[in-house]
PDB file of N, CA and C in Angstrom:
ATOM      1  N   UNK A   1      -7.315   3.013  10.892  1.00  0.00           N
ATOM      2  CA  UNK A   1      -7.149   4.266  11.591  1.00  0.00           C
ATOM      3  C   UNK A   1      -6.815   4.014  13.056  1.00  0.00           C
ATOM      4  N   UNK A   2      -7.656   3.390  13.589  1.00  0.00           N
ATOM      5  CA  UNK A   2      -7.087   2.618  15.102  1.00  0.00           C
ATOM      6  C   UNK A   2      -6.177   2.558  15.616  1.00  0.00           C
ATOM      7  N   UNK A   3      -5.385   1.855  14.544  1.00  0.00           N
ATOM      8  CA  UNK A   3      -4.016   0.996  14.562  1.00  0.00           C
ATOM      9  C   UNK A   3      -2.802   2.489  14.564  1.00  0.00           C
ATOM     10  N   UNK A   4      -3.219   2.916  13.435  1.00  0.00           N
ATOM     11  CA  UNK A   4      -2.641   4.408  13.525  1.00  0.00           C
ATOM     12  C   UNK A   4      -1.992   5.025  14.658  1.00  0.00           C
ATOM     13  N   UNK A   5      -2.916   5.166  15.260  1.00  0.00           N
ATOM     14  CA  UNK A   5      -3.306   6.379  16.368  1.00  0.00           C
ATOM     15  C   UNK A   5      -2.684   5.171  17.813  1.00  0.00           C
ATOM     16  N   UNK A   6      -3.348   4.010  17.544  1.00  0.00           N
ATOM     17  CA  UNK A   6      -2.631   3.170  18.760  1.00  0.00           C
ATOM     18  C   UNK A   6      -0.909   3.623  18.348  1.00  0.00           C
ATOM     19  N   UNK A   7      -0.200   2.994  17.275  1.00  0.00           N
ATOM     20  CA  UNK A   7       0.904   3.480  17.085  1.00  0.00           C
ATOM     21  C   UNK A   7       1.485   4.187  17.477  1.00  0.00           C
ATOM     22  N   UNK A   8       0.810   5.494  16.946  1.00  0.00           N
ATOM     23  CA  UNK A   8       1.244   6.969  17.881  1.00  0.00           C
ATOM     24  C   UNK A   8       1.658   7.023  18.764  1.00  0.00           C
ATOM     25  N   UNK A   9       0.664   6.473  19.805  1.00  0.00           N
ATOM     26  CA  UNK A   9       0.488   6.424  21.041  1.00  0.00           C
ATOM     27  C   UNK A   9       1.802   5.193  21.632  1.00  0.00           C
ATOM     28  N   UNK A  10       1.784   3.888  21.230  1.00  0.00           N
ATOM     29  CA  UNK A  10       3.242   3.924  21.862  1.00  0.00           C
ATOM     30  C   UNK A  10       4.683   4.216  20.737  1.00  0.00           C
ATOM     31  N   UNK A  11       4.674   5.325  20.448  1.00  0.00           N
ATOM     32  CA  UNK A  11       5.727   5.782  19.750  1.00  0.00           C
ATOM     33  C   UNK A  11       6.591   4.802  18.739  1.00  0.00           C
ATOM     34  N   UNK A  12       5.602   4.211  17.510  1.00  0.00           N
ATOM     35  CA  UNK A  12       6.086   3.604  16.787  1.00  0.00           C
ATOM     36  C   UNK A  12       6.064   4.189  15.257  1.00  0.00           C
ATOM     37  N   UNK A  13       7.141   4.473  14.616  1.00  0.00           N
ATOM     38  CA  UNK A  13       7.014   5.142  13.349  1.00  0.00           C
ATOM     39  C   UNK A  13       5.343   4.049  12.362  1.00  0.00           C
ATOM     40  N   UNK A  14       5.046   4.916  11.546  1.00  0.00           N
ATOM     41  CA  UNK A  14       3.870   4.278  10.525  1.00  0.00           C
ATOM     42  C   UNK A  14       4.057   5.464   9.541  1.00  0.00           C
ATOM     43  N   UNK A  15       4.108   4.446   8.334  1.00  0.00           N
ATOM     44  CA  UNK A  15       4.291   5.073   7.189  1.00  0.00           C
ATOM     45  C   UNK A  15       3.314   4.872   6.206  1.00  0.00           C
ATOM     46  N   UNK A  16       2.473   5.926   5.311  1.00  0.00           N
ATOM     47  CA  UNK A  16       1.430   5.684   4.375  1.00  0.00           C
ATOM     48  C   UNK A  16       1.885   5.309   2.769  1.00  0.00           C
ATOM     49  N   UNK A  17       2.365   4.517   2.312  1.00  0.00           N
ATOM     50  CA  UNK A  17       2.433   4.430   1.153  1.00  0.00           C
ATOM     51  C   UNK A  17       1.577   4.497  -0.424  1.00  0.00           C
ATOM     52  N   UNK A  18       1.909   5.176  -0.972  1.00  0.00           N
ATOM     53  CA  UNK A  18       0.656   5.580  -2.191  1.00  0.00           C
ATOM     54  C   UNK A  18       0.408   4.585  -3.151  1.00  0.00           C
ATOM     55  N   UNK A  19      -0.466   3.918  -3.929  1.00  0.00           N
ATOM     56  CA  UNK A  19      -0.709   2.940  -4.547  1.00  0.00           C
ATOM     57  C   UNK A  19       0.565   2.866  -5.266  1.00  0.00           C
ATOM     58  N   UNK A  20       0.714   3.849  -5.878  1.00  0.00           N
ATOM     59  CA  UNK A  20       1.575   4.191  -7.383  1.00  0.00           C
ATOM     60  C   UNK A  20       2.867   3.544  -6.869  1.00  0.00           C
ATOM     61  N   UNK A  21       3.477   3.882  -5.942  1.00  0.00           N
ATOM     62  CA  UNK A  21       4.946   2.717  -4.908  1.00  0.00           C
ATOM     63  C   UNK A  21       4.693   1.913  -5.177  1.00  0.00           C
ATOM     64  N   UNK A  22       3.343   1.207  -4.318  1.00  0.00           N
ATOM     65  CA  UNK A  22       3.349  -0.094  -3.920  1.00  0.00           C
ATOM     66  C   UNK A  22       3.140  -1.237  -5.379  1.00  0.00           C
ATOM     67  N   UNK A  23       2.441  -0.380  -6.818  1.00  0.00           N
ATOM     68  CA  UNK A  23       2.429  -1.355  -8.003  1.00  0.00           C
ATOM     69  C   UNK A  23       3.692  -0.496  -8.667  1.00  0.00           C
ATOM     70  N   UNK A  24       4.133  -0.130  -8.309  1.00  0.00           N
ATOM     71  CA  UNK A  24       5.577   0.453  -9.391  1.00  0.00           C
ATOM     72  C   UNK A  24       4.781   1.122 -10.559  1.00  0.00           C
ATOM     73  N   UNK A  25       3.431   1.555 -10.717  1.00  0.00           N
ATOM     74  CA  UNK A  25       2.948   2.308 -11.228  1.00  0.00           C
ATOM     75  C   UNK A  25       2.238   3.968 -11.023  1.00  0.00           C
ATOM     76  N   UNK A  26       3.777   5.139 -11.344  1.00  0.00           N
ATOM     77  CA  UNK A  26       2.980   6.575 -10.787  1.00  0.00           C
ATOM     78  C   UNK A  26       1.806   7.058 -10.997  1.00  0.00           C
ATOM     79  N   UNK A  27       1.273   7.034 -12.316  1.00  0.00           N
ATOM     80  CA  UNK A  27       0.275   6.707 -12.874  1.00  0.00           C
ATOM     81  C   UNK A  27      -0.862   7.031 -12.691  1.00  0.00           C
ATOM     82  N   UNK A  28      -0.779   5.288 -11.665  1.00  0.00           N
ATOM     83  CA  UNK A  28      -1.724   5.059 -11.040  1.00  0.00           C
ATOM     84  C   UNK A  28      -2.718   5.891  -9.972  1.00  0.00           C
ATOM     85  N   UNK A  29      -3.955   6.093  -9.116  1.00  0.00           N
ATOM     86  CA  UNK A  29      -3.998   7.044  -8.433  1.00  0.00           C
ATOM     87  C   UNK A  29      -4.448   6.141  -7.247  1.00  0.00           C
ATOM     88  N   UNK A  30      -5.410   5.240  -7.606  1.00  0.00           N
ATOM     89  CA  UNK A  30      -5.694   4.389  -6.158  1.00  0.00           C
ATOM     90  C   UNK A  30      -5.531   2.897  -6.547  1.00  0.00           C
ATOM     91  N   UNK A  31      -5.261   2.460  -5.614  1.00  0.00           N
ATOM     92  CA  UNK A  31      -5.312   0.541  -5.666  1.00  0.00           C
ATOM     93  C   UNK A  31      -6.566   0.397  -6.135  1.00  0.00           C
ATOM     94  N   UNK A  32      -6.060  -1.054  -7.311  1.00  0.00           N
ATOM     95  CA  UNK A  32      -6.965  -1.383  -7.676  1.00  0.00           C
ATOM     96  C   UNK A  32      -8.078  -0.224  -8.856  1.00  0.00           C
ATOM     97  N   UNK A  33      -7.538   0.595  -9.572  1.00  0.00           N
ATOM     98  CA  UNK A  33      -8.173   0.979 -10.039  1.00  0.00           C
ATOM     99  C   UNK A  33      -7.837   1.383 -11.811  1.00  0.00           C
TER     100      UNK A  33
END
């Protein structure tokens, strides 16, 4: 969250990606689960 908000702050895009992307499974609902 930190990192986030530092981001923000010097105007660097941040993007949240959802488990289901990141294993090529939609499916899915959280990492690891």
């Amino acid at each position: 969250m930190a990192c986030a908000i530092t981001a923000q702050k010097q105007q660097i895009p941040v993007a949240h990606v959802q488990a289901g992307i990141r294993s090529h499974r939609s499916r899915q609902a959280q990492a690891g689960a």
